[in-house]
Protein backbone atom coordinates (compact mmCIF):
# COMPACT_ATOMS: atom_id res chain seq x y z
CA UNK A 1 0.00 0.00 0.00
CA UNK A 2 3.04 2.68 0.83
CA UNK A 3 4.51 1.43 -2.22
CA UNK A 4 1.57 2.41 -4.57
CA UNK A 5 0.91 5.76 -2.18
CA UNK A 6 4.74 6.36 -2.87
CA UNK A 7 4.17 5.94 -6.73
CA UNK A 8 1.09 8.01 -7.27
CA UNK A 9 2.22 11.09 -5.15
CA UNK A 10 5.62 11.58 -6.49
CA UNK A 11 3.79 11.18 -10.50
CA UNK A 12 1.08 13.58 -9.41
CA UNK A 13 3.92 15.54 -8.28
CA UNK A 14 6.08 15.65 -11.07
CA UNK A 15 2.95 15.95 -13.32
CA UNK A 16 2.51 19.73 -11.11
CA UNK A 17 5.31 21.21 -10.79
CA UNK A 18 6.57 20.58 -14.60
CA UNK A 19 3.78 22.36 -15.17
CA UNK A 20 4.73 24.97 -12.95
CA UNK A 21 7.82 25.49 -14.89
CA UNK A 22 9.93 23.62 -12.39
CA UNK A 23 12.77 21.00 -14.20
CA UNK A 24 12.71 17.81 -14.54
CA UNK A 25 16.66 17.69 -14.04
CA UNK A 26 15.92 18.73 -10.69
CA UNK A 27 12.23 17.09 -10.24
CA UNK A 28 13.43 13.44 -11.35
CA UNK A 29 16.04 12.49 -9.13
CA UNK A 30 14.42 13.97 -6.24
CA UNK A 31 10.42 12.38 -6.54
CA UNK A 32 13.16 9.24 -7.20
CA UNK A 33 15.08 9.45 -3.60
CA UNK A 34 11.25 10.55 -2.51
CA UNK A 35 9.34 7.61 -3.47
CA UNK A 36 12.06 5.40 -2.58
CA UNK A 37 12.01 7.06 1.22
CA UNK A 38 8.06 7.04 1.11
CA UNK A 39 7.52 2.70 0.30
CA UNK A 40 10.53 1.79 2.47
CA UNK A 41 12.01 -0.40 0.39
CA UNK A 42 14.79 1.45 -0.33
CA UNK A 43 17.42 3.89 1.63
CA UNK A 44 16.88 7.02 -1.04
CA UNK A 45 20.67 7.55 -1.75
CA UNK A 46 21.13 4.08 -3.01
CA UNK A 47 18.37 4.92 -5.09
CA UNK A 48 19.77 7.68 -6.50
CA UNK A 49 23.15 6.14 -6.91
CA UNK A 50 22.47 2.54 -7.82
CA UNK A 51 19.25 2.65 -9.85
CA UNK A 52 18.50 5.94 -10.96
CA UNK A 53 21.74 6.84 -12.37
CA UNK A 54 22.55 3.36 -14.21
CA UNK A 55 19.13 3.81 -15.71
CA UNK A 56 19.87 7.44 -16.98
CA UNK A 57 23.61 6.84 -17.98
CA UNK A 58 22.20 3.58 -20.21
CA UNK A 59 19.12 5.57 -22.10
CA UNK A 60 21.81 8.36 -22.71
CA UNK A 61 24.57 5.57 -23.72
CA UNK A 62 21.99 4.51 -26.30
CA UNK A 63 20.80 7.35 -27.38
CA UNK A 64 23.27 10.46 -27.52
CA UNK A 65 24.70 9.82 -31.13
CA UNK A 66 20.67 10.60 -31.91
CA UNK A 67 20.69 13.43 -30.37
CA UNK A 68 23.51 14.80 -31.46
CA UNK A 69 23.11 14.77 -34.97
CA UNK A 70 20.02 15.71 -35.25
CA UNK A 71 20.13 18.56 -33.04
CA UNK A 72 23.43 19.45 -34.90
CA UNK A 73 21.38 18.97 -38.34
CA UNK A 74 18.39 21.18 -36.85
CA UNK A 75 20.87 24.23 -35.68
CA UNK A 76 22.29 24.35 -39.64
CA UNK A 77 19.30 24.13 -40.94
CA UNK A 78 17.34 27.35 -39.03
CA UNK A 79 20.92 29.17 -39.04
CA UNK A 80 21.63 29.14 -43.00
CA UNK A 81 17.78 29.73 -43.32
CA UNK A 82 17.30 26.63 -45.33
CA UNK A 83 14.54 25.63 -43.00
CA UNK A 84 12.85 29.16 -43.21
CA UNK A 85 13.26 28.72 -47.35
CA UNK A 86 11.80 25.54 -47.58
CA UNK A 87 8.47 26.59 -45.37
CA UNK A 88 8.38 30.05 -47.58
CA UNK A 89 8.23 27.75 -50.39
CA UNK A 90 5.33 25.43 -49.37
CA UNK A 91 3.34 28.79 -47.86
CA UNK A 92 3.50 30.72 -51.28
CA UNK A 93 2.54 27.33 -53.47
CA UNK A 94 -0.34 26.40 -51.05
CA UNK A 95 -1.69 30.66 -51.13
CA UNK A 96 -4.11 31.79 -48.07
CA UNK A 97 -6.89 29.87 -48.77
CA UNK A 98 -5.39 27.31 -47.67
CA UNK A 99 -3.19 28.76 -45.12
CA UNK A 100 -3.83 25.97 -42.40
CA UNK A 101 -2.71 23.02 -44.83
CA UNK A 102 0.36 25.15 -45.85
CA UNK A 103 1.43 25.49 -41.55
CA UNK A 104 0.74 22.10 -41.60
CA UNK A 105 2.37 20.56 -44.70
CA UNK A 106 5.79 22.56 -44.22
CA UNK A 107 5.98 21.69 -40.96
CA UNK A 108 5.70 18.21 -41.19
CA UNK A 109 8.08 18.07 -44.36
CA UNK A 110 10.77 19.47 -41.82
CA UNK A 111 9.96 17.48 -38.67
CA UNK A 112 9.86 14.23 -41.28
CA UNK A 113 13.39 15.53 -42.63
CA UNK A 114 14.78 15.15 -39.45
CA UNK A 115 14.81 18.63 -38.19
CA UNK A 116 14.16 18.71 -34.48
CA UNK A 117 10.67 19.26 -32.88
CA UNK A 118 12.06 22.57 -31.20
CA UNK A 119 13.68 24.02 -34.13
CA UNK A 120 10.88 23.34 -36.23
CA UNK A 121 8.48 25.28 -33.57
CA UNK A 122 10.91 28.70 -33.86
CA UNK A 123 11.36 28.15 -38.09
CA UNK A 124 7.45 27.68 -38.25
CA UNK A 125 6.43 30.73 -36.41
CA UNK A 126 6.95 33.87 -38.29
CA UNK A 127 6.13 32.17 -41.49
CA UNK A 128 3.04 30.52 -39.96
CA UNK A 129 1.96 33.62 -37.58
CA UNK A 130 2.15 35.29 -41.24
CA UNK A 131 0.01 33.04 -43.35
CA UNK A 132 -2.61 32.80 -40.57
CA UNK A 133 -2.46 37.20 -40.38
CA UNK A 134 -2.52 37.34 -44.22
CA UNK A 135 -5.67 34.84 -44.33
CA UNK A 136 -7.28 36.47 -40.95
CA UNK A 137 -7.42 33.36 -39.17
CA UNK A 138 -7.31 33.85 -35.64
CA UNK A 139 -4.01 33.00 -34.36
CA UNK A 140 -4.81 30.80 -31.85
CA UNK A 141 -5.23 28.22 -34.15
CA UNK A 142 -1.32 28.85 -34.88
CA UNK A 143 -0.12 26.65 -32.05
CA UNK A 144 -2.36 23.53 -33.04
CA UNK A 145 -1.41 24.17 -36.70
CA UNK A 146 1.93 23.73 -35.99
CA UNK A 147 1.79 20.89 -33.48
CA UNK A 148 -0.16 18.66 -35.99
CA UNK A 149 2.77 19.15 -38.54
CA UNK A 150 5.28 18.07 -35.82
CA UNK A 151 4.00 16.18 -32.53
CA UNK A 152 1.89 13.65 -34.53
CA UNK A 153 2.03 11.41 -37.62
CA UNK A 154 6.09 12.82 -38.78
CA UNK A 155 7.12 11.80 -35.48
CA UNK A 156 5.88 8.84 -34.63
CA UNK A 157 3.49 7.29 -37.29
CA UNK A 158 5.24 8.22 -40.78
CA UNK A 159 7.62 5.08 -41.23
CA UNK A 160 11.64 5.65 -41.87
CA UNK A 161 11.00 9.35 -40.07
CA UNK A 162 14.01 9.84 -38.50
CA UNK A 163 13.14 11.25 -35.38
CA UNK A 164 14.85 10.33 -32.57
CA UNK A 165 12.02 8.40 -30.86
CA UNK A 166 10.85 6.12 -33.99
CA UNK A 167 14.71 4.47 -33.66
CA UNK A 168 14.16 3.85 -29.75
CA UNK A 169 12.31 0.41 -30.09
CA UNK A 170 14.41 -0.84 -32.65
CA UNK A 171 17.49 -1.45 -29.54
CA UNK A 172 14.29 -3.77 -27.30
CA UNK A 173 12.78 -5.67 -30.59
CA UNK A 174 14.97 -5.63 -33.07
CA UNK A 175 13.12 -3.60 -35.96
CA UNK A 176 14.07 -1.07 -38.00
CA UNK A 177 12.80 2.95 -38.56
CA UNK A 178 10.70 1.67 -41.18
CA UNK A 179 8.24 -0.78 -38.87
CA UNK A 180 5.10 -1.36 -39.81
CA UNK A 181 4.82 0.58 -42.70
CA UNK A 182 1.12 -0.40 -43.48
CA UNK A 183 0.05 0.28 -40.32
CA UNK A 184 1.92 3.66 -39.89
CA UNK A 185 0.36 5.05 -43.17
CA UNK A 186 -2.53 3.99 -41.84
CA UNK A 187 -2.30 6.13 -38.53
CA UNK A 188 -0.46 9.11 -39.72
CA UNK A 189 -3.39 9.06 -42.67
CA UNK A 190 -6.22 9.50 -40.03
CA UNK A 191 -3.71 12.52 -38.09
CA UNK A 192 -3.09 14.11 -40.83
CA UNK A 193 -6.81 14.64 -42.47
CA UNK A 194 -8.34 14.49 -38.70
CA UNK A 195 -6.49 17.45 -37.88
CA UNK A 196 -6.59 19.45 -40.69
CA UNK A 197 -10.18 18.68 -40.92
CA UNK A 198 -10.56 20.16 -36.99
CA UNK A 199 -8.36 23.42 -37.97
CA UNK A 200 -10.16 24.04 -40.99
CA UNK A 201 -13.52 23.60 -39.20
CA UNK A 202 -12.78 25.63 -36.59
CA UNK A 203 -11.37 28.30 -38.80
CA UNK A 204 -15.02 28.53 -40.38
CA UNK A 205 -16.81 28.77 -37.04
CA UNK A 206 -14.25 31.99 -35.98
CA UNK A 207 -15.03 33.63 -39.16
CA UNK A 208 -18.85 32.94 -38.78
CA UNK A 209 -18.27 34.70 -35.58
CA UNK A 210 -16.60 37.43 -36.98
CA UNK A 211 -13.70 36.53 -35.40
CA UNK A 212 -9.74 37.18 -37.77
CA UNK A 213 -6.59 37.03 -36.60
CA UNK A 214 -6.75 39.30 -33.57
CA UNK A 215 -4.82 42.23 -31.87
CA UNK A 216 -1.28 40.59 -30.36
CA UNK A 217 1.34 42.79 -29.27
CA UNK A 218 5.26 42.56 -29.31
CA UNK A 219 4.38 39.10 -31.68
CA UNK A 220 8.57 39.50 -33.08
CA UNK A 221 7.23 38.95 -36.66
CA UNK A 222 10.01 40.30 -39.09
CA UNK A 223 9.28 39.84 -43.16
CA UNK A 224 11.16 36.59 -44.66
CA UNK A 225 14.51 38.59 -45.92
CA UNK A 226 15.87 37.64 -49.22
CA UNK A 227 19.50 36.31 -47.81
CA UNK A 228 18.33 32.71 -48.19
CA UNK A 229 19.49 29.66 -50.47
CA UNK A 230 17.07 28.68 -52.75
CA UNK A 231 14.46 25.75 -52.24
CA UNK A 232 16.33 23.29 -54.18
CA UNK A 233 19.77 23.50 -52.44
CA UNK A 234 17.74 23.46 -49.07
CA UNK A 235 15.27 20.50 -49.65
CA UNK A 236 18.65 18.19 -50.51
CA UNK A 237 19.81 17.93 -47.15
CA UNK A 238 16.35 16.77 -46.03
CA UNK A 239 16.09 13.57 -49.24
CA UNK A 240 20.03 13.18 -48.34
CA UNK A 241 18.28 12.38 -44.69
CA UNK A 242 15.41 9.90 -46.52
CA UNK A 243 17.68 8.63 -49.11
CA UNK A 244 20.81 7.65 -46.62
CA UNK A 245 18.28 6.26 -43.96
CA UNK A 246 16.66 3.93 -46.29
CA UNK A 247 20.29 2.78 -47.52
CA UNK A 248 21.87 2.16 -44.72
CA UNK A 249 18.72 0.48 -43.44
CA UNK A 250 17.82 -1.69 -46.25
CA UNK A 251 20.74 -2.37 -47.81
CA UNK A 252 23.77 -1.74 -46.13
CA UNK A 253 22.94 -3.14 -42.35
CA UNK A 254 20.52 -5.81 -44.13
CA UNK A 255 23.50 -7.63 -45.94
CA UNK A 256 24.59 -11.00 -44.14
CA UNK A 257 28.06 -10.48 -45.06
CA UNK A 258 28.08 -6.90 -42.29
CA UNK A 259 25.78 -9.07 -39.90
CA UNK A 260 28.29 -11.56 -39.80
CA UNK A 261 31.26 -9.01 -39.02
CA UNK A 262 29.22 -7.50 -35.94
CA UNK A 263 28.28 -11.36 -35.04
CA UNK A 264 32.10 -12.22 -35.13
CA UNK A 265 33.43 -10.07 -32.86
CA UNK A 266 29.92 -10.75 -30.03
CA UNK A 267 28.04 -7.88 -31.29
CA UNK A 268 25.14 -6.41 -33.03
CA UNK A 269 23.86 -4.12 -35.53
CA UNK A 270 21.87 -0.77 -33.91
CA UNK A 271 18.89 0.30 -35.32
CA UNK A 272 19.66 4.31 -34.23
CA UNK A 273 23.25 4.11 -36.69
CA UNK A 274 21.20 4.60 -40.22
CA UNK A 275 19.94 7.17 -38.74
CA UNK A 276 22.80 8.99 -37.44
CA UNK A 277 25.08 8.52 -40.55
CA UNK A 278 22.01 9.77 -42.34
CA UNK A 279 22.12 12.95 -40.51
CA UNK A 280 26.20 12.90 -40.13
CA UNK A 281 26.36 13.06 -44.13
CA UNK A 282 23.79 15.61 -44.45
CA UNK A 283 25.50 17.71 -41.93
CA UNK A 284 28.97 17.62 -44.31
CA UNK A 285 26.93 18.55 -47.46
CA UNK A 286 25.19 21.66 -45.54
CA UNK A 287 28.77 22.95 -44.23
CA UNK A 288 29.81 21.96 -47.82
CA UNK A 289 26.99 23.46 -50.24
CA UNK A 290 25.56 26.67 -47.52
CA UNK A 291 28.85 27.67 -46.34
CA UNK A 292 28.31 31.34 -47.64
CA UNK A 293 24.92 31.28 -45.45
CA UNK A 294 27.66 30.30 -42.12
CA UNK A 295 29.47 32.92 -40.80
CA UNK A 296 30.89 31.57 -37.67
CA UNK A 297 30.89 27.51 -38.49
CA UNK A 298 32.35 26.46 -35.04
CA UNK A 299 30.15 28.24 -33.00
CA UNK A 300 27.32 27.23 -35.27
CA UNK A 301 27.83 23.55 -34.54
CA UNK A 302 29.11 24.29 -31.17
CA UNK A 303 25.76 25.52 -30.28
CA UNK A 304 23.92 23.08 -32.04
CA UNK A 305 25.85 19.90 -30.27
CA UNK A 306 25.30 21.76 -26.24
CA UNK A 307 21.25 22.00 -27.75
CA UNK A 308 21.22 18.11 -27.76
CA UNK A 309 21.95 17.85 -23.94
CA UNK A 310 19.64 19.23 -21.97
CA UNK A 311 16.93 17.23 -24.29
CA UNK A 312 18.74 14.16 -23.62
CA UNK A 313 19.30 14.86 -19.69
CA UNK A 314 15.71 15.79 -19.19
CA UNK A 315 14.87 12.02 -20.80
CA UNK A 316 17.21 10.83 -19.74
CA UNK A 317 16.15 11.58 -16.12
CA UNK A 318 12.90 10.91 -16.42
CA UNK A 319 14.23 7.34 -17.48
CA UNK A 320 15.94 7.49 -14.45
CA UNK A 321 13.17 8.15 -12.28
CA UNK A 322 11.37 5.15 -14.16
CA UNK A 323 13.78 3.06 -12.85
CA UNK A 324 13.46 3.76 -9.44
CA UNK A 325 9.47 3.41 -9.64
CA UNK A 326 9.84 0.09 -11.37
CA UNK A 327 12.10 -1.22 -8.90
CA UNK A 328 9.21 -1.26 -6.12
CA UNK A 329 7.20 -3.53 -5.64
CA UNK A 330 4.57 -2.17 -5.58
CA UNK A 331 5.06 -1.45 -9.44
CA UNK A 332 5.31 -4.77 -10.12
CA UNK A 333 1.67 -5.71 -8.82
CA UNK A 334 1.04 -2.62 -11.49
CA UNK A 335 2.22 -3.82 -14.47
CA UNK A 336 0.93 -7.71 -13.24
CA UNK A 337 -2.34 -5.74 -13.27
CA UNK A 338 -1.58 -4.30 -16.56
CA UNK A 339 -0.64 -7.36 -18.21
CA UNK A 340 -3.74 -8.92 -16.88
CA UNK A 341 -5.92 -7.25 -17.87
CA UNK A 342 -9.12 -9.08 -19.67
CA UNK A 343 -8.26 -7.34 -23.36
CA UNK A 344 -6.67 -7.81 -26.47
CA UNK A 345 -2.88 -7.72 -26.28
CA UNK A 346 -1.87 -4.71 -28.58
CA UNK A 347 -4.25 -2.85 -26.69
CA UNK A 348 -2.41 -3.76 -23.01
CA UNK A 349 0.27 -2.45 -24.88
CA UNK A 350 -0.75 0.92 -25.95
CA UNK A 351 -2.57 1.46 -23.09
CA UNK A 352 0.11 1.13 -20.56
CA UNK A 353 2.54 3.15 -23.03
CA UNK A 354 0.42 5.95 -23.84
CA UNK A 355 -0.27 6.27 -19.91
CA UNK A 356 3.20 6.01 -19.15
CA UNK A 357 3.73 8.77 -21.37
CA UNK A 358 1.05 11.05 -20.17
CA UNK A 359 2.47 10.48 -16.82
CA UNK A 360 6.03 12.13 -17.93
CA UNK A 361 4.65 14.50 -20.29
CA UNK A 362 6.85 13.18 -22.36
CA UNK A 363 6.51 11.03 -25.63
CA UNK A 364 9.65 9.70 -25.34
CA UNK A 365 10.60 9.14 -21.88
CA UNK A 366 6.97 7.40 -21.65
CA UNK A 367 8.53 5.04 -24.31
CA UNK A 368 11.94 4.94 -22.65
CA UNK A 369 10.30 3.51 -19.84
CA UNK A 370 7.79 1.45 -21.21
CA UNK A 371 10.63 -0.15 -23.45
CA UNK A 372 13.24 -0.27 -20.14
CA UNK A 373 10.25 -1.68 -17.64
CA UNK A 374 7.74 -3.73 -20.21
CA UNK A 375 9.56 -4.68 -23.43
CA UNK A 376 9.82 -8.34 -22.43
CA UNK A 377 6.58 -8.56 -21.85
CA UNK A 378 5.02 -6.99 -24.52
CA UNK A 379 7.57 -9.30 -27.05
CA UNK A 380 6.30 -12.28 -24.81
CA UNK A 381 2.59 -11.84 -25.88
CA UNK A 382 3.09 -12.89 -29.49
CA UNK A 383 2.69 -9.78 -31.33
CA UNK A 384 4.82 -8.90 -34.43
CA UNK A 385 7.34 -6.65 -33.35
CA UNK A 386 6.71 -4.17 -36.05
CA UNK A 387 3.21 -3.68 -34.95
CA UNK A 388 4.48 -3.48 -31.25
CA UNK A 389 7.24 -0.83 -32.59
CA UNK A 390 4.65 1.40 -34.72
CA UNK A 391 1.30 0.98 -32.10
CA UNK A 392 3.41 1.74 -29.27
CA UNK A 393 5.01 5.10 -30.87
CA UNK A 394 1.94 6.52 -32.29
CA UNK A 395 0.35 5.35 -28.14
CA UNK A 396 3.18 7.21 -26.83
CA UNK A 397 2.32 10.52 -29.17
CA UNK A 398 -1.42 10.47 -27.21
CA UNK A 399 -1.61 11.15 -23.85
CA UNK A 400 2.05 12.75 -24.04
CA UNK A 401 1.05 16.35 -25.02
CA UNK A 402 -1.56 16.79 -21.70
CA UNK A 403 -0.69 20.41 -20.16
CA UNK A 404 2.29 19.74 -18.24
CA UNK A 405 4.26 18.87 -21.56
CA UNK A 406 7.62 20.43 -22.20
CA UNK A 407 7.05 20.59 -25.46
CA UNK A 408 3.77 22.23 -25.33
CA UNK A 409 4.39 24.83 -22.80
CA UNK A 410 7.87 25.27 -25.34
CA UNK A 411 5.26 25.83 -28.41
CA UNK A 412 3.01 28.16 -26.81
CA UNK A 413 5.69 30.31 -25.38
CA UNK A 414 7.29 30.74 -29.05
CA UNK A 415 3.68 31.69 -30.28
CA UNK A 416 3.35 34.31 -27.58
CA UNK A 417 0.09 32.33 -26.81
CA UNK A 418 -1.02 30.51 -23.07
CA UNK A 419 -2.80 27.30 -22.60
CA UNK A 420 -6.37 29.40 -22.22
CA UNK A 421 -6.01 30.67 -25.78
CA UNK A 422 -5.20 27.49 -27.62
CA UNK A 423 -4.52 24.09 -25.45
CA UNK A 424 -8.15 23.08 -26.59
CA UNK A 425 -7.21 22.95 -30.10
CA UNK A 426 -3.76 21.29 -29.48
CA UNK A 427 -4.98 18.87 -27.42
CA UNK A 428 -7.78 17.60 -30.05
CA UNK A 429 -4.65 17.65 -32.62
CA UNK A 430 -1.74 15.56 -30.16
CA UNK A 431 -4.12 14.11 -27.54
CA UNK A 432 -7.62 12.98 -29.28
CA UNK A 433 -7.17 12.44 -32.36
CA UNK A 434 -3.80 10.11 -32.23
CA UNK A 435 -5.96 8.31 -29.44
CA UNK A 436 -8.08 7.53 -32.36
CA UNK A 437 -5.68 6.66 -34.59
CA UNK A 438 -4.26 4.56 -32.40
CA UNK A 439 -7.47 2.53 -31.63
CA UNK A 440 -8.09 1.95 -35.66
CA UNK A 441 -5.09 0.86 -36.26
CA UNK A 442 -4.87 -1.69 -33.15
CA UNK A 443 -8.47 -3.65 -34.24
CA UNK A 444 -7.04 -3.04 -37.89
CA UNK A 445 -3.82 -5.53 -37.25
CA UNK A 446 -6.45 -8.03 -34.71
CA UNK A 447 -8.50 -8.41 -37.59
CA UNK A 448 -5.37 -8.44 -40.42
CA UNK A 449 -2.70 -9.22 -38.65
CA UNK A 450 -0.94 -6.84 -41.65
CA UNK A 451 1.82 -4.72 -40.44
């Protein structure tokens, strides 16, 4: 009983005071010693030191070569404005009648390229704050626009996207980024027409209310300057990203004779390493082909490799904390409960991820600690592991965005928005509608068993 008191107060906790703004650097470790003091199990320092450390220094052993590169990738994109280029691009094909779509659409090309979720929220802004003023649709919309095109189907549906969380479950089951293709389209189909078909609907309703854009102060718009590389030059770093992945993936790592050179000396082939030389040879051709758009290179990726820590740290910790909590007991009788439950298997599985997600407010430390804590289990109940790597993601993208999300409170702070003016909208884009999406595409693979 102190064991599951222990549990829910410290999550409850850390659910608050994220939201209050508080870190999870500092919150983690802390609710960790906490809950550990509060079941008496465990003496809290040898929580700290011998579970909730290992746990955090293994999902950042795993992991930081990820990071890294793509936060290095995301920092030369938005610096030599070949992010900002390619979104002008999409805006002025897509005109304001379809203003929404064209947020949307040039968002998700970028997220799906492998630019980071945060970059992609500072790129999008003054071009999307711009399209939505131009078309007089109230700007509130803005921050749900935007997370559609990046906290949703690029991120953890689309298969092959090479964001850091779709490599994740390839370390636990042995898949690859592209996992469960069918079922992936699938999801990121109903996310991508769900949402735009909200946004669009509830751009109609405003401007039967009479209601445009609105009055916002100090919003930091500035006019897209002409000092950018053109569209083509920009866009090839992002199919270097598609093209590389699916090499490496499908070709390269797939041939038995570089199996059997990993296998010789007692080791294995990652699933996050397409990914990163993806990114690593896209980074050369940027510094290579957008030099003139660099003026002080070092710094530039100097900046861009320090903005993959305190990403991976926050995770990281969060992991950490995960490990404490499923070192009690008490968690145990939890997941037994979870696992026990009278209902189909897939759906044990995306329930307890998505919830484990919502708990963290995080997308991926949910699935860091779903994978660290539940991973045998889940492979234990029969299910393909492509369907377990694509219905877990696209679980972990529901319940993740509730209002204590880093991200979220990150999105609406770039917009110059609060959670009064536009959570509602984001939430039916990141919370309700992948919820759906997830449910369709779980009875989908009971009834087809197609992946």
């Amino acid at each position: 009983m102190l064991g599951v008191l222990a549990i829910l107060l410290t999550l409850f906790s850390l659910m608050y005071f994220a939201y209050r703004g508080i870190t999870v650097l500092v919150l983690a470790p802390i609710l960790a010693m906490l809950a550990a003091l509060l079941s008496g199990e465990l003496p809290p320092l040898h929580a700290l030191s011998n579970i909730f450390m290992p746990a955090a220094a293994g999902y950042i052993q795993s992991y930081y070569p990820v990071f890294l590169a793509g936060a290095v990738f995301g920092k030369l994109m938005g610096v030599t404005g070949a992010a900002t280029s390619i979104a002008h691009f999409i805006s002025a094909k897509f005109g304001k009648k379809h203003a929404i779509a064209a947020v949307v659409v040039a968002t998700s090309l970028l997220t799906y390229g492998g630019v980071s979720l945060f970059v992609v929220v500072f790129a999008m802004y003054p071009i999307g704050a711009m399209l939505l003023r131009d078309a007089d649709i109230p700007k509130r919309l803005l921050p749900a626009a935007i997370a559609l095109g990046a906290f949703t189907f690029t991120m953890t549906g689309l298969p092959g996207s090479p964001q850091y969380i779709n490599t994740m479950p390839t370390v636990y089951f042995g898949t690859d980024i592209y996992a469960g293709p069918v079922l992936g389209i699938l999801g990121s189909s109903i996310m991508f027409f769900g949402g735009l078909w909200w946004l669009n609907r509830r751009a109609s309703q405003a401007a039967a209310a009479g209601e445009g854009y609105g009055d916002h102060e100090n919003e930091g718009l500035h006019e897209v300057g002409n000092d950018l590389p053109g569209f083509g030059v920009s866009i090839t770093p992002i199919i270097l990203v598609f093209v590389l992945n699916y090499i490496f993936t499908k070709v390269y790592f797939a041939s038995s004779a570089v199996i059997a050179k990993y296998e010789a000396i007692g080791s294995a082939i990652n699933g996050t390493w397409p990914v990163v030389l993806g990114l690593s040879i896209s980074i050369v051709f940027i510094l290579i082909a957008l030099r003139k758009f660099l003026v002080d290179t070092n710094k530039v990726v100097f900046e861009g490799a320090v903005g993959s820590l305190l990403p991976i740290f926050n995770t990281g910790s969060e992991v950490g904390y995960g490990g404490v909590i499923k070192s009690l007991t008490a968690f145990t009788t939890v997941k037994l409960g979870i696992v026990a439950l009278a209902i189909p298997s897939i759906f044990k599985v995306a329930i307890s991820t998505t919830l484990l997600a919502g708990i963290v407010g995080s997308s991926s430390g949910g699935t860091a600690i779903a994978l660290e804590v539940l991973s045998k289990e889940f492979l234990g109940m029969g299910i393909d592991p492509q369907a377990l790597h694509r219905i877990m993601l696209m679980a972990a993208g529901g319940l993740d965005s509730l209002p204590h999300c880093g991200a979220v409170i990150t999105l609406l702070s770039v917009c110059k928005l609060n959670h009064k003016q536009s959570y509602f909208d984001i939430a039916a884009m990141t919370v309700v509608i992948p919820l759906i999406a997830v449910a369709f595409v779980s009875v989908f693979y009971m009834v087809t068993g197609i992946v």
